[in-house]
Protein backbone atom coordinates (compact mmCIF):
# COMPACT_ATOMS: atom_id res chain seq x y z
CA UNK A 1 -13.43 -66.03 82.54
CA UNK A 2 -16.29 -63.73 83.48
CA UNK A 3 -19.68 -63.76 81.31
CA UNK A 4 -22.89 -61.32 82.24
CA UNK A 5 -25.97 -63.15 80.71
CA UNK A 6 -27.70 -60.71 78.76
CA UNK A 7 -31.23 -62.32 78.97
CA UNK A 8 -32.68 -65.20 80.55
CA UNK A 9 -30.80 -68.24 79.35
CA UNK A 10 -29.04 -72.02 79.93
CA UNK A 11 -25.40 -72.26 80.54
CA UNK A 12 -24.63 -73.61 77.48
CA UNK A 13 -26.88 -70.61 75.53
CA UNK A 14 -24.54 -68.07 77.46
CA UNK A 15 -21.18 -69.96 76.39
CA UNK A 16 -22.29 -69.82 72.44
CA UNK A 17 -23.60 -65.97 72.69
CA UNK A 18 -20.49 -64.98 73.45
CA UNK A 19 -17.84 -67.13 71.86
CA UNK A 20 -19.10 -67.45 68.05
CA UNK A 21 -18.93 -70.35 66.49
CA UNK A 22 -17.81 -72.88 69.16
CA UNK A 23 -19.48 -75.98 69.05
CA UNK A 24 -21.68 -77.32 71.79
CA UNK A 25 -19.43 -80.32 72.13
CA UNK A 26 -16.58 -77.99 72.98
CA UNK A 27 -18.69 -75.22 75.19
CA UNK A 28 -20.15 -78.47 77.23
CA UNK A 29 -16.30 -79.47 77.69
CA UNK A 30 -15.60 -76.34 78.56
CA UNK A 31 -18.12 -76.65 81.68
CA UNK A 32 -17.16 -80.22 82.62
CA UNK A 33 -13.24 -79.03 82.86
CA UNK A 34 -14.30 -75.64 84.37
CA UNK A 35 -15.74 -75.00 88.44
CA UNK A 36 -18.79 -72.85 87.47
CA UNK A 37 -20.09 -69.98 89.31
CA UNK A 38 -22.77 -67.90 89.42
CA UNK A 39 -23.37 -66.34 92.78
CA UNK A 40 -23.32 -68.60 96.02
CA UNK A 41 -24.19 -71.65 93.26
CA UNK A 42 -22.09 -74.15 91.03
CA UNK A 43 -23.46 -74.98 87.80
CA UNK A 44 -23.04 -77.97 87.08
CA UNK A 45 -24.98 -78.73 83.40
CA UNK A 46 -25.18 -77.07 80.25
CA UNK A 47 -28.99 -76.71 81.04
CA UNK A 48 -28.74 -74.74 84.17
CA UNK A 49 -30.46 -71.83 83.91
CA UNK A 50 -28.63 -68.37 84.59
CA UNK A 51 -30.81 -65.33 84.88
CA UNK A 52 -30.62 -61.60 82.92
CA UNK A 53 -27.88 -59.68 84.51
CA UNK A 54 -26.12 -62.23 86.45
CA UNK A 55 -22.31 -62.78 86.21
CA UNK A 56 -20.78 -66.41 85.59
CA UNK A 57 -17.58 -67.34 86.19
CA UNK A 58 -15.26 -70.04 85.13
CA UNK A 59 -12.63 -70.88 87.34
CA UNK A 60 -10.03 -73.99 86.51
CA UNK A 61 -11.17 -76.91 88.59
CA UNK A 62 -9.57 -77.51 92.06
CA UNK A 63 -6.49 -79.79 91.56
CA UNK A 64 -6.39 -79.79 95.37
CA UNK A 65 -4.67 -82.99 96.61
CA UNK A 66 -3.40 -84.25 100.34
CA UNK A 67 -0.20 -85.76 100.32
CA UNK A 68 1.20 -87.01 104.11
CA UNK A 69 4.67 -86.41 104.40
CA UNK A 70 5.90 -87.69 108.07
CA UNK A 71 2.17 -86.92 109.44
CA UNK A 72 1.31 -83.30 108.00
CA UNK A 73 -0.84 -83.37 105.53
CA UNK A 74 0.51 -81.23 102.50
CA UNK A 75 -2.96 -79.80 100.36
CA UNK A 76 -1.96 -79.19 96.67
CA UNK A 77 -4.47 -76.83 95.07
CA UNK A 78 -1.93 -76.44 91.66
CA UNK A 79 1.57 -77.59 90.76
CA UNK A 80 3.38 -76.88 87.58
CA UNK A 81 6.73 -76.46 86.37
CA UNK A 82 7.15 -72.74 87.67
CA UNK A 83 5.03 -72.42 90.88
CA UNK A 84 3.11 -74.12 93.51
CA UNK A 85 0.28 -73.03 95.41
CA UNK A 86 -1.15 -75.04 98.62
CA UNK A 87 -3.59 -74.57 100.65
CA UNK A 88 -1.94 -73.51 104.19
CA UNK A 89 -3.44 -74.66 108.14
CA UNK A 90 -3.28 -72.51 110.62
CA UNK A 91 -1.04 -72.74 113.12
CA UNK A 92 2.08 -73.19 111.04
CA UNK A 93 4.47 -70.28 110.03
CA UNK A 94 4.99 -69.72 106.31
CA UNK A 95 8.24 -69.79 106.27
CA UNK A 96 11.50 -68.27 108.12
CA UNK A 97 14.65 -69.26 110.36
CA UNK A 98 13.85 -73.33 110.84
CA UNK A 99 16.15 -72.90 114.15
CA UNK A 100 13.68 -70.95 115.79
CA UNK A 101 10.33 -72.08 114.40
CA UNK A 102 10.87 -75.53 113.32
CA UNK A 103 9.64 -77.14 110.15
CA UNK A 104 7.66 -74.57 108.33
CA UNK A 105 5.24 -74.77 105.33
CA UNK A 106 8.17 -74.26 103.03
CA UNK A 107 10.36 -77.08 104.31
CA UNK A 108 7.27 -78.94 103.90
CA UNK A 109 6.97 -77.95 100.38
CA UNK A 110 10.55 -78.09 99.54
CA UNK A 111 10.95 -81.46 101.15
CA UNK A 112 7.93 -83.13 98.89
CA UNK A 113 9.40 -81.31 95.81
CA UNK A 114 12.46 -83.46 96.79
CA UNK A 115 11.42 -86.05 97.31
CA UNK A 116 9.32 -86.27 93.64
CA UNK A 117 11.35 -84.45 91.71
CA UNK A 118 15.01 -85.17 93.35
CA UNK A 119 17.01 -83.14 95.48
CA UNK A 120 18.41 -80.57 93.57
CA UNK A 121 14.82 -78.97 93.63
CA UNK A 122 14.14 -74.99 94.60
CA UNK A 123 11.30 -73.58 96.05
CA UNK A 124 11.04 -69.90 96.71
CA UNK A 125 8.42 -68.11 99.14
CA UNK A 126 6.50 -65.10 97.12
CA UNK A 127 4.43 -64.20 99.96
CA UNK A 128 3.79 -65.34 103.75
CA UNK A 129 0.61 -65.40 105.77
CA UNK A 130 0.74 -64.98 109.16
CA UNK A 131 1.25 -68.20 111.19
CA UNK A 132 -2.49 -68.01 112.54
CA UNK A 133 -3.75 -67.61 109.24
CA UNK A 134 -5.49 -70.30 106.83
CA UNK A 135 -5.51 -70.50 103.06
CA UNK A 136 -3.82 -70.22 99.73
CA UNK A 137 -0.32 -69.40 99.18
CA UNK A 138 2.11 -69.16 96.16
CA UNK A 139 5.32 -70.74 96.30
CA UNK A 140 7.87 -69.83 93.51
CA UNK A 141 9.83 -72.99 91.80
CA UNK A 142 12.82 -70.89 90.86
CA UNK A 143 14.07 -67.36 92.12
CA UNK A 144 13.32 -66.27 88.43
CA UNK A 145 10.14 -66.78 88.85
CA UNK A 146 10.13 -65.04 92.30
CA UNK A 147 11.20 -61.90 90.96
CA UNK A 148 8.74 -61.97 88.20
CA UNK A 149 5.95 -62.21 90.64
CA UNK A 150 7.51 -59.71 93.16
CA UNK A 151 7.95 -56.85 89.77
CA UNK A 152 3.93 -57.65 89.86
CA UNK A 153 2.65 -58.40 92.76
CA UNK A 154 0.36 -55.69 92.87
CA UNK A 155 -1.46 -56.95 89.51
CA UNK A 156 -1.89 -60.00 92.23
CA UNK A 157 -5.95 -59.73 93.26
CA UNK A 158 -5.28 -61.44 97.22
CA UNK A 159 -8.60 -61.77 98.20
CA UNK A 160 -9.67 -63.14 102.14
CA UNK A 161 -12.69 -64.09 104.93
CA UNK A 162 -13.05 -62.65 108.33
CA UNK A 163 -15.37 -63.13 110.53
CA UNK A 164 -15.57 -59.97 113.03
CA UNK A 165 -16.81 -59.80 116.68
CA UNK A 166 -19.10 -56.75 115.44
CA UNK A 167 -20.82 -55.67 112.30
CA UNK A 168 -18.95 -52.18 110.11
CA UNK A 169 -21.27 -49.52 109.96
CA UNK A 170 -20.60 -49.76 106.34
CA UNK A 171 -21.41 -52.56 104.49
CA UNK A 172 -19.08 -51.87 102.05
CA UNK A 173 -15.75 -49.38 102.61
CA UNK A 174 -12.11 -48.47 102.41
CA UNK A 175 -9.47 -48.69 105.26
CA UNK A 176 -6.41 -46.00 104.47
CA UNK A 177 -3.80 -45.83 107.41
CA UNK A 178 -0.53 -46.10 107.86
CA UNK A 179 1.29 -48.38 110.12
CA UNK A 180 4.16 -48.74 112.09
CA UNK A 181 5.86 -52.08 114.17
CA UNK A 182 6.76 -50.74 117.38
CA UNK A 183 9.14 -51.57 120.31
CA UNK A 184 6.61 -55.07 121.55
CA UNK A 185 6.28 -56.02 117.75
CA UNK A 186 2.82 -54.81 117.40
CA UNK A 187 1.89 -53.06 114.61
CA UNK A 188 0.33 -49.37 115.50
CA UNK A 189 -2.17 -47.73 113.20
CA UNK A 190 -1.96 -43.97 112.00
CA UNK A 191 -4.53 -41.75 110.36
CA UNK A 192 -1.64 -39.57 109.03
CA UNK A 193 1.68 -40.84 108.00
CA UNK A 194 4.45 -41.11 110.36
CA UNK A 195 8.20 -41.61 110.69
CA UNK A 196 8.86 -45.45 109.73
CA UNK A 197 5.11 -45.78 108.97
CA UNK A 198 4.07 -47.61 105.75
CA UNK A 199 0.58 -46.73 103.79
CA UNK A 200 -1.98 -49.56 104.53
CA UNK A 201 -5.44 -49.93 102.23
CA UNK A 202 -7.34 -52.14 102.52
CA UNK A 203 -11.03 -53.04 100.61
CA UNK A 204 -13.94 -54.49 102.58
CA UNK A 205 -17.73 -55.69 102.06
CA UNK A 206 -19.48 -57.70 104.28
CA UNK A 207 -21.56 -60.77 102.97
CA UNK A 208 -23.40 -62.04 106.01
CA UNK A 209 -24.75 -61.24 109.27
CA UNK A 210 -25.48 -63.51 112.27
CA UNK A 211 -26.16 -62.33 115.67
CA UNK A 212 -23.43 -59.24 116.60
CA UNK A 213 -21.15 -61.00 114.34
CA UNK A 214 -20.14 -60.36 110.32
CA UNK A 215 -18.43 -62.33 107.32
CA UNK A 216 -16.50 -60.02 105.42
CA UNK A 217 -14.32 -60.31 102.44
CA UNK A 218 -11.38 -58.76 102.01
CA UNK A 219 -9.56 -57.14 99.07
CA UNK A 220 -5.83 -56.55 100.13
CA UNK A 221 -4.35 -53.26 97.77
CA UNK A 222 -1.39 -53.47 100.21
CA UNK A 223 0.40 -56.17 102.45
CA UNK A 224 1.75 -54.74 105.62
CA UNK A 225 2.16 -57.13 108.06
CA UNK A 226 -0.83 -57.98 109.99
CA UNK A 227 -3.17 -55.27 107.85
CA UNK A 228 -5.95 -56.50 108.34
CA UNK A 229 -6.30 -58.06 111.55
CA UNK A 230 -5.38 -54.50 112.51
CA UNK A 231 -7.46 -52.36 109.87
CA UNK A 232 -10.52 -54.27 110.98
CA UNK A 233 -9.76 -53.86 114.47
CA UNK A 234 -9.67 -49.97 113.74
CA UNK A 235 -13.26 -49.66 113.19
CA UNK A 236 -14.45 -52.17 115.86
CA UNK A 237 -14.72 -54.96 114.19
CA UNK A 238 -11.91 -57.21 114.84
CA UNK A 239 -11.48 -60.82 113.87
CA UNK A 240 -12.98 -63.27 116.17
CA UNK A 241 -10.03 -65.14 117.63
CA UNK A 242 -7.55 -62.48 117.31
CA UNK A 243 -6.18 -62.48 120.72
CA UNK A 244 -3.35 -59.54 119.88
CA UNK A 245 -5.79 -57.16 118.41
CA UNK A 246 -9.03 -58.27 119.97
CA UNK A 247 -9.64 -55.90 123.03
CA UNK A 248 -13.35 -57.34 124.01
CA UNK A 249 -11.76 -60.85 125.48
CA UNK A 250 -13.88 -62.64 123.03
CA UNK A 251 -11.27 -65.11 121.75
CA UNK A 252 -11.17 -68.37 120.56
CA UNK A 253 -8.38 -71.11 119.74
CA UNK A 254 -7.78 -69.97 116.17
CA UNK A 255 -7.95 -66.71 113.91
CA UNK A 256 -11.43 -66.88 111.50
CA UNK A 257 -9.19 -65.35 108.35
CA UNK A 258 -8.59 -67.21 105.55
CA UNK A 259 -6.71 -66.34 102.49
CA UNK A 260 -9.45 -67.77 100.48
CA UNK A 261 -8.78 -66.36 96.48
CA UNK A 262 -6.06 -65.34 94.35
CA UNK A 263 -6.17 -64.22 90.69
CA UNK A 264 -3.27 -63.48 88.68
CA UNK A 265 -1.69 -63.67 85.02
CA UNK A 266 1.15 -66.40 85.46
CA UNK A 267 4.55 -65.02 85.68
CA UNK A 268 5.40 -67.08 82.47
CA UNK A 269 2.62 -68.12 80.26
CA UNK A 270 0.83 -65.22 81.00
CA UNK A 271 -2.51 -67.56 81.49
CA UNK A 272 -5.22 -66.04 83.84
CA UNK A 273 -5.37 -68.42 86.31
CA UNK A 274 -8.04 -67.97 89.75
CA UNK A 275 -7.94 -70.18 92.76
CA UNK A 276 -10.95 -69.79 95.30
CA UNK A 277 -11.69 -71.91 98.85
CA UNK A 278 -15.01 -72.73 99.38
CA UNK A 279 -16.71 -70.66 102.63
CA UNK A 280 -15.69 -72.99 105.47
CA UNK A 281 -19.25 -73.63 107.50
CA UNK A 282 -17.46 -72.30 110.84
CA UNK A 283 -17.22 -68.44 109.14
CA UNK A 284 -20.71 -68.88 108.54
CA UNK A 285 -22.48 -68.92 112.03
């Protein structure tokens, strides 16, 4: 939920403007069950103060829990009865052949659905980041569920953070190529389409500066694989850490992306539901 304070006001003020008639006991449980922003800052009481013109936003409160299954530390950020989403490290792949990369985040997943539920638990991968890659991922509970979110994925917002060895020209822009996986697996990007090429866009806008460097966030309208370590790499700016799109040497143990927001209408109740990481402090400097 998404409120623009039309004059200088508290929280609470802005809640009863626009929802007639609620009480203030429910609009101050509304906050309390609700992560609050407005900007780079969390309200946190009904007295805050929100200014003319800025934008507030409700978003359900992180249910993100660890659980340790055999040493890896499983990060829950919401489970219900149809889907799953966790909160990936990097370093592990999503999800594939376990014969050739071992236990992946979805055996993980599947193995503490097991293990709570019983075994005749499903789990169903809706979309993979790449193995480098931190952040939020949706796991299906039933492959009804997987095609529902696969007829809509692109009503999916998939929003990111990269931090990029240079700053855009731009600070704000669209990426439109398309690209191609070649013969060594790397994917090749085209300003004009191609045989076995696949349209890439991809949304950018950069929030911070430091030094040579940027923080960017990302707005995915496609998913090719590896878009936008290679987008952002095609205007200069690639991600600090990427070693197979990085041509400047400047590399680093780890890839600075994170899948850091998703927003979408659940497959099944239809609820608008919003997940968002917090900036990690080592994108920010």
């Amino acid at each position: 939920m998404k409120f623009k304070a039309k004059k200088n006001c508290t929280l609470i003020e802005l809640l009863l403007a626009y929802h007639a008639g609620m009480s203030n006991s429910k609009a101050k449980k509304l906050i309390d069950n609700h992560t609050v922003k407005c900007g780079d800052k969390t309200l946190k009481r009904p007295d805050d103060i929100v200014a003319e013109g800025q934008i507030v936003e409700f978003l359900p409160k992180s249910l993100e829990r660890a659980v340790k299954l055999d040493g890896f530390q499983l990060k829950i950020v919401h489970e219900d009865q149809w889907l799953i989403v966790v909160n990936k490290p990097p370093g592990i792949v999503s999800s594939g052949d376990t014969a050739l990369e071992g236990q992946t985040l979805f055996t993980r997943v599947r193995s503490y659905l097991r293990e709570r539920y019983g075994s005749r638990e499903q789990l169903f991968p809706v979309h993979r980041l790449d193995k480098a890659v931190e952040g939020l991922i949706i796991f299906a509970r039933s492959e009804e569920v997987k095609e529902l979110f696969q007829e809509n994925w692109k009503s999916v917002n998939k929003y990111y953070l990269a931090q990029t060895t240079a700053i855009p020209e731009k600070k704000e822009g669209i990426i439109r190529t398309w690209l191609r996986e070649e013969a060594n697996m790397k994917m090749v990007s085209y300003d004009h389409e191609v045989p076995g090429s696949k349209e890439a866009i991809t949304e950018y806008r950069v929030l911070k500066t430091f030094h040579s460097m940027a923080l960017l966030e990302i707005k995915l309208d496609t998913g090719r694989k590896n878009q936008i370590r290679i987008h952002l790499s095609s205007i200069g700016c690639p991600i600090v850490g990427d070693r197979r799109y990085n041509e400047d040497g400047r590399t680093v143990n780890y890839i600075k992306l994170l899948s850091y927001k998703l927003e979408f209408a659940h497959p099944v109740t239809g609820q608008q539901l919003s997940f968002k990481l917090p900036i990690p402090r080592s994108f920010q400097g």
